[in-house]
Protein backbone atom coordinates (compact mmCIF):
# COMPACT_ATOMS: atom_id res chain seq x y z
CA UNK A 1 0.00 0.00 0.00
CA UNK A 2 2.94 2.44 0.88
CA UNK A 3 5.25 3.66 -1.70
CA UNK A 4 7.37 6.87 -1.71
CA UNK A 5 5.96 9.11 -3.71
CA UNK A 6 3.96 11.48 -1.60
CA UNK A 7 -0.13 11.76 -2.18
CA UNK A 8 -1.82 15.14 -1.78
CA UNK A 9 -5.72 15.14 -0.65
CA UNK A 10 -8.27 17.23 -2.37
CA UNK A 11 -10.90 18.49 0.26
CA UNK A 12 -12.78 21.74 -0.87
CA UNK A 13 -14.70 23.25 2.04
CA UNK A 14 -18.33 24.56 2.20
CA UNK A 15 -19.15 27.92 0.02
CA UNK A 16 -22.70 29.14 0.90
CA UNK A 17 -24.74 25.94 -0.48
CA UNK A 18 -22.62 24.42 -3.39
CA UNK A 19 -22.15 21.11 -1.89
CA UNK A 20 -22.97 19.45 -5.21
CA UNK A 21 -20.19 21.61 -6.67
CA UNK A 22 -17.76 20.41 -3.82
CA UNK A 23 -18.57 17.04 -4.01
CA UNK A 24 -18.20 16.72 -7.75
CA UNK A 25 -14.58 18.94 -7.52
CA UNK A 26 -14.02 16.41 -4.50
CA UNK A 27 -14.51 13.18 -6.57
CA UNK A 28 -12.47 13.81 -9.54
CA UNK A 29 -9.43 15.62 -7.23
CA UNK A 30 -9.18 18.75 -8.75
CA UNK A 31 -11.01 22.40 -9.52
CA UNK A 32 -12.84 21.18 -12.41
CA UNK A 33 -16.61 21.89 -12.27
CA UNK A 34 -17.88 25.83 -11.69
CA UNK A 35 -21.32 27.21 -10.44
CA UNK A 36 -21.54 28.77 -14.04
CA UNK A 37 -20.84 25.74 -15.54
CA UNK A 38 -23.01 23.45 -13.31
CA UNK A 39 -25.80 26.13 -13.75
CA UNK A 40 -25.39 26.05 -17.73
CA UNK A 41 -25.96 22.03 -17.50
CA UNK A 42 -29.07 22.55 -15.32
CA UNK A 43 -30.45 25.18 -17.55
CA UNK A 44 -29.94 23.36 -20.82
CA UNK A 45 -31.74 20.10 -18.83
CA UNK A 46 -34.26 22.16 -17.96
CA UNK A 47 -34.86 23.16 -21.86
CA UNK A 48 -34.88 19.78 -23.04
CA UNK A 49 -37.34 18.73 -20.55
CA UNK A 50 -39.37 21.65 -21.36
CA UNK A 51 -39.27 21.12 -25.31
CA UNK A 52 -40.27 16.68 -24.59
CA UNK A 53 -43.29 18.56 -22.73
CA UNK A 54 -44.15 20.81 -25.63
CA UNK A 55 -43.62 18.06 -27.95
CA UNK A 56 -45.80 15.06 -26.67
CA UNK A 57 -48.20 16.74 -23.68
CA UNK A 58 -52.04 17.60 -25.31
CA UNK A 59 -52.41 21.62 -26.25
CA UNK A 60 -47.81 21.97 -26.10
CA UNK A 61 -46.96 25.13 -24.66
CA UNK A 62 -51.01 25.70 -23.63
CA UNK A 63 -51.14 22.23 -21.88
CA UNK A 64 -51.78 22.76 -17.93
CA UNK A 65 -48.69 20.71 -17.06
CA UNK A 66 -46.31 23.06 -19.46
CA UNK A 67 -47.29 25.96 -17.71
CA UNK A 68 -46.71 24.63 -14.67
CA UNK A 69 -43.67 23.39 -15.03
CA UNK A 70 -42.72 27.05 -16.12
CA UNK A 71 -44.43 28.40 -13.22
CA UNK A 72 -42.43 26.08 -11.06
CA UNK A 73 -38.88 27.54 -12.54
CA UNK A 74 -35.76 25.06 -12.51
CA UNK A 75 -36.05 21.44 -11.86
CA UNK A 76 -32.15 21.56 -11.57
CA UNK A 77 -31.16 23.92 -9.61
CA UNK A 78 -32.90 26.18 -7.47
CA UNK A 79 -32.10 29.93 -5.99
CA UNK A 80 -29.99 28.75 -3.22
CA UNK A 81 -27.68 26.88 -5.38
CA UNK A 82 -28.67 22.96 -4.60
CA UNK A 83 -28.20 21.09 -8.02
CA UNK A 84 -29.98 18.22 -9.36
CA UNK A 85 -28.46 14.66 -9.74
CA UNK A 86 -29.38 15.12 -13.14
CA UNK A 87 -27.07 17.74 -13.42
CA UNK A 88 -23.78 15.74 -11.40
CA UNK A 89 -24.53 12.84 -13.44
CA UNK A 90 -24.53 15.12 -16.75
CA UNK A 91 -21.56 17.26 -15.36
CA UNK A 92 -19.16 14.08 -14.69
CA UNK A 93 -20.22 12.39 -18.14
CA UNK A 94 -19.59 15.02 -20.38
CA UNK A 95 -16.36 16.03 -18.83
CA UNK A 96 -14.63 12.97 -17.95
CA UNK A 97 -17.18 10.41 -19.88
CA UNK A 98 -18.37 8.79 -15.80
CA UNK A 99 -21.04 7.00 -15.14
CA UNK A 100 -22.68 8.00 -11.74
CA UNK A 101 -25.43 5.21 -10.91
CA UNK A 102 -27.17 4.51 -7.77
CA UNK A 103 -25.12 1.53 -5.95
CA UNK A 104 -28.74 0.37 -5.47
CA UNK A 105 -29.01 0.22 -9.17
CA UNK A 106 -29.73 -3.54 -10.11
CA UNK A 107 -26.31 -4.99 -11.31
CA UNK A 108 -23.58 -2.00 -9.96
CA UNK A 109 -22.71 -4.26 -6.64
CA UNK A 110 -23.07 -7.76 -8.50
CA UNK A 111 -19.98 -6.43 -10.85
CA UNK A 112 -17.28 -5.39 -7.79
CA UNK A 113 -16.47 -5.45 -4.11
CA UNK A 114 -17.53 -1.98 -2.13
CA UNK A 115 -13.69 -1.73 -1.87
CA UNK A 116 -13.23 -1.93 -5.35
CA UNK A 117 -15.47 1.22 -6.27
CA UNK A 118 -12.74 4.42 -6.50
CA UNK A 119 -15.61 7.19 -5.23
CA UNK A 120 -19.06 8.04 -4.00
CA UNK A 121 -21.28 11.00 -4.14
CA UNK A 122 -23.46 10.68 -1.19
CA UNK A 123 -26.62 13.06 -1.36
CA UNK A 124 -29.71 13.70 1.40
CA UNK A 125 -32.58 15.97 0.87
CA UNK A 126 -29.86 19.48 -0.05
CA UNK A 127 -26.64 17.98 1.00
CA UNK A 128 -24.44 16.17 -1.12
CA UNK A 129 -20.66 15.32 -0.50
CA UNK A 130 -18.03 12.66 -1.88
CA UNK A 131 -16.32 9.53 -0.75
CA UNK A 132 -12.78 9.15 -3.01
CA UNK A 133 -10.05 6.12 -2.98
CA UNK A 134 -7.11 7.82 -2.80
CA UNK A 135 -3.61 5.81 -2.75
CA UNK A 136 -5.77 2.40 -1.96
CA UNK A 137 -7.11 4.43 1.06
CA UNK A 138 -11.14 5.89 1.69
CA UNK A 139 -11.32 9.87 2.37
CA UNK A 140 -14.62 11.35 3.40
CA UNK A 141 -14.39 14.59 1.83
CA UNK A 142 -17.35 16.29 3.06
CA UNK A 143 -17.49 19.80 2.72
CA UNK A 144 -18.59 20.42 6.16
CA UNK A 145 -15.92 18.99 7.89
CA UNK A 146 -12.70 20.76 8.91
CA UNK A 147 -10.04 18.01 6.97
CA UNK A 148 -10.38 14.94 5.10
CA UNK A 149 -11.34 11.43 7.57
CA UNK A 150 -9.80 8.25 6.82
CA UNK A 151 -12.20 4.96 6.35
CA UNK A 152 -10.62 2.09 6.62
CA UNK A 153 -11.48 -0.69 3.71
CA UNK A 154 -12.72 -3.10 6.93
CA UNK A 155 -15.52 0.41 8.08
CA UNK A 156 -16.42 1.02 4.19
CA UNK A 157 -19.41 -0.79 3.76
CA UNK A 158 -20.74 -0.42 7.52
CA UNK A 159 -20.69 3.66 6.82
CA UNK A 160 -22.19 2.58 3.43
CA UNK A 161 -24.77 1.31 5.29
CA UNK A 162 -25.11 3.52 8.11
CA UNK A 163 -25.73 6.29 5.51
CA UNK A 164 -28.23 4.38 3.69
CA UNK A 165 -30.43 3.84 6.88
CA UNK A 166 -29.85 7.76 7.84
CA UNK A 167 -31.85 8.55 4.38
CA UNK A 168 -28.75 9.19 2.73
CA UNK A 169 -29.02 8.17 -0.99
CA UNK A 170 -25.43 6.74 -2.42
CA UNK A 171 -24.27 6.63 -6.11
CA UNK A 172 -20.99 5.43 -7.42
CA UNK A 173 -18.24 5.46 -9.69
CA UNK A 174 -17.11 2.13 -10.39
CA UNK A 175 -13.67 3.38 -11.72
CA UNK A 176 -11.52 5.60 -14.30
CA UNK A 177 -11.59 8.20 -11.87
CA UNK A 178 -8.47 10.86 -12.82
CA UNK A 179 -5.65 9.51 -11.18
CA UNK A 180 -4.43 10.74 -7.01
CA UNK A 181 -2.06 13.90 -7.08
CA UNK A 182 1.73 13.02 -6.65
CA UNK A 183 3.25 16.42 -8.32
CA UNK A 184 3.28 20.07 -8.82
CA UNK A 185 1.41 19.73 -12.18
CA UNK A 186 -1.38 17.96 -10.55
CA UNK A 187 -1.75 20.15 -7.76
CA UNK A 188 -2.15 23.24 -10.90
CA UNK A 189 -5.77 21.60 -11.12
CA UNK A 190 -6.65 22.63 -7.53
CA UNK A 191 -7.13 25.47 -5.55
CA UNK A 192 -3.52 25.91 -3.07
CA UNK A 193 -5.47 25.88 0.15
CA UNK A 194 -7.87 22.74 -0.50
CA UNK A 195 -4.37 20.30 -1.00
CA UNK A 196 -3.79 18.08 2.30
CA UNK A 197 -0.63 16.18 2.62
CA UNK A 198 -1.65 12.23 3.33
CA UNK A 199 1.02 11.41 5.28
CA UNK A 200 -0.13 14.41 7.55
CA UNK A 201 -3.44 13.21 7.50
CA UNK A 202 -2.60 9.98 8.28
CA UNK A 203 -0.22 10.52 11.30
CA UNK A 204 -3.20 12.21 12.77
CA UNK A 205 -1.14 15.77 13.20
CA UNK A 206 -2.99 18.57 14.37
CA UNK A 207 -1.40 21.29 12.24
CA UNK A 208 -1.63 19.27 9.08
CA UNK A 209 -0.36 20.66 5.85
CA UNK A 210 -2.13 22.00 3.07
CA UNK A 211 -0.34 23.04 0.15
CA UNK A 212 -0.68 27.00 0.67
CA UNK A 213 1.38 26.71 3.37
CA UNK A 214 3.86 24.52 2.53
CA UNK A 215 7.13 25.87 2.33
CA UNK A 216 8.79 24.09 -0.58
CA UNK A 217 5.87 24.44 -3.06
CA UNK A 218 7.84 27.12 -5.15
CA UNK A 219 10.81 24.92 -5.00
CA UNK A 220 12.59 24.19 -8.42
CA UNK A 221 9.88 27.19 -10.21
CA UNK A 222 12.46 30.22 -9.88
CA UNK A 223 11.53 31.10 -6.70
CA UNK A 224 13.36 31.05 -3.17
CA UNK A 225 11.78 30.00 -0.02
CA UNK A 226 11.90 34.01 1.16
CA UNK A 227 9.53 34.53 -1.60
CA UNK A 228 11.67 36.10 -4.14
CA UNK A 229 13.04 35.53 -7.29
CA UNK A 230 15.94 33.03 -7.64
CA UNK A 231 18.52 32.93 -10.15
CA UNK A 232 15.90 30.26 -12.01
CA UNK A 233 12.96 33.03 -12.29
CA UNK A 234 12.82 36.07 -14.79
CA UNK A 235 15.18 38.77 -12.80
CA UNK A 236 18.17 39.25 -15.24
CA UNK A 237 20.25 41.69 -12.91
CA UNK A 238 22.23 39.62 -12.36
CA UNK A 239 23.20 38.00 -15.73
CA UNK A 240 25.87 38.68 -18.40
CA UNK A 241 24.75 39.38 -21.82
CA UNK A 242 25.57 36.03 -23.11
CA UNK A 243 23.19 34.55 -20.42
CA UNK A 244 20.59 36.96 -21.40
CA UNK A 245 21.45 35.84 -24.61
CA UNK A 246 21.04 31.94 -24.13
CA UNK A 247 17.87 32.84 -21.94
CA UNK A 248 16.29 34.92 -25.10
CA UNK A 249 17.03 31.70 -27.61
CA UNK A 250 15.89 29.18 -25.35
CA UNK A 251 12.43 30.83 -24.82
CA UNK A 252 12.24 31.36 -28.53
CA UNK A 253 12.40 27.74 -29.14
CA UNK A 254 9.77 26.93 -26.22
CA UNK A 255 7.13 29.08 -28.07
CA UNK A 256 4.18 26.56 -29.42
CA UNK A 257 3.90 26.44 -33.32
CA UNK A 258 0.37 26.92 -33.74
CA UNK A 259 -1.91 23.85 -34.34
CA UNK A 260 -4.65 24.02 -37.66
CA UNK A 261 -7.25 23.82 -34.36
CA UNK A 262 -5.84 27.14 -33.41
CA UNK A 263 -6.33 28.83 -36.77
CA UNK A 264 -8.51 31.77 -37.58
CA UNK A 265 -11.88 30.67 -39.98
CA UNK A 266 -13.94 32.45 -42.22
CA UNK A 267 -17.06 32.87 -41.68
CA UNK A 268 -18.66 31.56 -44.94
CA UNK A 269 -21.93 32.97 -46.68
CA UNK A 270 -25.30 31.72 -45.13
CA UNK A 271 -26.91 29.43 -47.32
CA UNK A 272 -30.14 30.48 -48.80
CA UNK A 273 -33.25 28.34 -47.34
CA UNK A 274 -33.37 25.31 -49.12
CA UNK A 275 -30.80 25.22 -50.69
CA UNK A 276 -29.19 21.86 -51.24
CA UNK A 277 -26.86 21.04 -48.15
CA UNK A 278 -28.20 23.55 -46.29
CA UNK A 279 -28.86 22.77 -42.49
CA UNK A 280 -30.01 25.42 -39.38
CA UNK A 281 -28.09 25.16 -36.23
CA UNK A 282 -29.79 27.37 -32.88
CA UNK A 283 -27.26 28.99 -30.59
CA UNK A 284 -27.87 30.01 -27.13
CA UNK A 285 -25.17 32.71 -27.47
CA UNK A 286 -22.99 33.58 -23.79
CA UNK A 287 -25.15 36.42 -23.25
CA UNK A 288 -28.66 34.18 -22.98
CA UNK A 289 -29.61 35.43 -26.35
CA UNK A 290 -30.71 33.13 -29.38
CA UNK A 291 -29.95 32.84 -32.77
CA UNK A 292 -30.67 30.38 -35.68
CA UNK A 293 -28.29 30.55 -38.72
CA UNK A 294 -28.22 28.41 -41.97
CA UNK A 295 -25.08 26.64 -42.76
CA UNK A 296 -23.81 24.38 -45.54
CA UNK A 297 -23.44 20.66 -44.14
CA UNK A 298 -19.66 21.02 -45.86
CA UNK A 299 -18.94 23.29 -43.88
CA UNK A 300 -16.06 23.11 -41.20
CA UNK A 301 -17.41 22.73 -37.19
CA UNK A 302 -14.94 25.99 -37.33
CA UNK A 303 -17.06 28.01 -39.16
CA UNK A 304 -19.56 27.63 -36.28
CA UNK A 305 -16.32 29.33 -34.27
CA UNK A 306 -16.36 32.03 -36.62
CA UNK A 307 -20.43 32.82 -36.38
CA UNK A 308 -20.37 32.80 -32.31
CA UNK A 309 -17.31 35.07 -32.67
CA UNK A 310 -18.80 37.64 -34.91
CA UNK A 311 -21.67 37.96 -32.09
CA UNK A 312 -19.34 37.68 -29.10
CA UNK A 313 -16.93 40.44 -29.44
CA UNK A 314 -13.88 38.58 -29.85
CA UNK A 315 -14.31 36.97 -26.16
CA UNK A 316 -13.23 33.61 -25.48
CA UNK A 317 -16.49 30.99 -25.80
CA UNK A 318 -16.94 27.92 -25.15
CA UNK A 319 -19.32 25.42 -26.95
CA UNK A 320 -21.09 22.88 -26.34
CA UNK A 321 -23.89 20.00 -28.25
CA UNK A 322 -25.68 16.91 -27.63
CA UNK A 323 -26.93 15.31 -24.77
CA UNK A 324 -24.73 15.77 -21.84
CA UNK A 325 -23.69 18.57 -23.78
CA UNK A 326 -19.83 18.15 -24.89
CA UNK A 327 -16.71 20.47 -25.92
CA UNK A 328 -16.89 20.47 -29.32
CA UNK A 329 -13.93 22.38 -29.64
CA UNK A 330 -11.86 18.75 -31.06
CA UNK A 331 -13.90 19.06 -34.00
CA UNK A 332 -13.28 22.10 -35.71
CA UNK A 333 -11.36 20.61 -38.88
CA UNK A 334 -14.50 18.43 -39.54
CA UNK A 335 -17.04 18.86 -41.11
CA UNK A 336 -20.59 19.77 -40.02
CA UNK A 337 -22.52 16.79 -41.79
CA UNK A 338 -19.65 14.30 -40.20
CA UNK A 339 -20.02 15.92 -36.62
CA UNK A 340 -23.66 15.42 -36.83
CA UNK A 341 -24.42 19.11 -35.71
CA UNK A 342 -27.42 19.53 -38.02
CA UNK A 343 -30.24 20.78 -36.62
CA UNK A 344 -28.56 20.61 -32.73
CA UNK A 345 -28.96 23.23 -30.51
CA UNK A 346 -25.20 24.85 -29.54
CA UNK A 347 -24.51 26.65 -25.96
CA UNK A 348 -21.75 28.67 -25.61
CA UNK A 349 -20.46 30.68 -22.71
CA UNK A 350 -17.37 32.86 -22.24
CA UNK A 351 -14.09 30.92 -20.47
């Protein structure tokens, strides 16, 4: 079970009522999941429930159940911030392609031992918080609680229980979790004062260490342990012209050449209705407005890029299609026709 490389804990504390946005972060080990983005999951959930309504419920938009349903507002998330497990389940799928079923679910504890499962989200009535195997060892990372507490694999299913019987409902994922931290670059994914050293955790000291407070963090980046800049950081006072020199030429060679997914596109001419190849696309643009523009199905997914851009001010956006909506940022050199955009309904929001 021991090894030497040292294992850092990922515990994010309580912020007003974002549990579900804590225990997600929690699970996976790093910063990952937003309220913004959670709330643009919930919201786009919320649409597609509202359009199945419109679509198969007597009278559509008239019926007594659509309007109530509006009436009712969010089915996701509500005004204090409490998200759906609709929304985790969507929010860990499309970002790291996980499966979050309930461990009641028929089949999920026929497959694997309890201690076999890498993480839990635990959730009752507005409180949810995460359960993660972390260097063959259980954390409860509960955003409540003041530090991460060990479970040992012999406890595991008792609390499993125990929780059950308290109301507590418990879903899972099996494994392909992102991997425990073990270096600096890993760390870059969390938030400095969330990172617990295990073997401080585990020796049971009171003044545990969390990353931003640990004194060699900035060593080998440039940077002495006073807090200024070391002879491996950017202050060239100190150097002769031929260092400056070799400094200038290696950072020449470390600039990235750029990729074709970085290029600028055109934006081509809309299509007219009808015309052959022609498909509509809908955009729910950053700023909550809509749009619906006609493209040709030969069209790169980049040209999409292009469109959003020319309503977005040259601001970074984001999009996103399908059902848990995905990054579709991978496909820009293909086409629309072999991305299957047609017709989909694209989110974006600014990063």
């Amino acid at each position: 079970m021991s090894n030497s490389r040292q294992y850092w804990v990922y515990h994010e504390r309580q912020d007003a009522l974002l549990c579900g946005q804590h225990a997600l972060n929690n699970l996976v080990q790093q910063n990952a999941f937003s309220p913004g983005s959670l709330a643009d999951i919930a919201g786009q959930l919320d649409q597609m429930e509202l359009n199945f309504m419109a679509q198969n419920d007597e009278g559509g938009t008239s019926s007594k159940d659509y309007l109530k349903r509006i009436a009712e507002g969010s089915g996701n998330v509500d005004e204090s911030g409490n998200f759906s497990i609709e929304v985790l389940r969507s929010a860990l799928l499309s970002r790291f392609d996980l499966e979050l079923p309930n461990i009641q679910q028929k089949g999920v504890r026929d497959k694997v031992e309890i201690t076999d499962i890498e993480g839990f989200i635990c959730n009752r009535e507005s409180h949810w918080f995460a359960i993660r195997k972390i260097n063959d060892r259980f954390y409860n990372l509960n955003s409540t609680l003041e530090r991460p507490e060990f479970i040992s694999h012999f406890k595991l299913a008792a609390e499993m229980e125990a929780l059950q019987n308290e109301g507590y409902s418990v879903f899972c994922v099996l494994n392909s979790l992102p991997p425990p931290c073990t270096s600096d670059a890993m760390m870059d994914l969390g938030l400095p004062q969330y990172w617990w050293k295990e073997e401080d955790l585990m020796s049971g000291k009171s003044n545990a260490m969390t990353r931003a407070d640990d004194p060699w963090k900035d060593v080998g980046s440039g940077r002495r342990l006073d807090g200024n800049a070391g002879r491996g950081g950017n202050d060239t006072s100190q150097m002769s012209e031929d260092e400056m020199l070799q400094m200038a030429l290696a950072a020449s060679l470390e600039q990235p050449v750029p990729s074709m997914s970085d290029r600028a596109y055109a934006l081509t001419d809309e299509p007219a209705d009808g015309a052959p190849g022609a498909v509509k696309i809908q955009f729910r643009l950053p700023d909550g407005t809509r749009a619906v523009r006609r493209f040709s199905e030969s069209d790169l997914v980049g040209v999409i890029y292009a469109f959003v851009a020319s309503k977005c001010s040259k601001q970074s956006v984001e999009l996103r299609a399908g059902f848990p909506p995905k990054d579709i940022s991978s496909k820009k050199e293909a086409t629309i026709a072999d991305s299957k955009l047609a017709g989909e309904m694209i989110h974006g929001r600014y990063v």
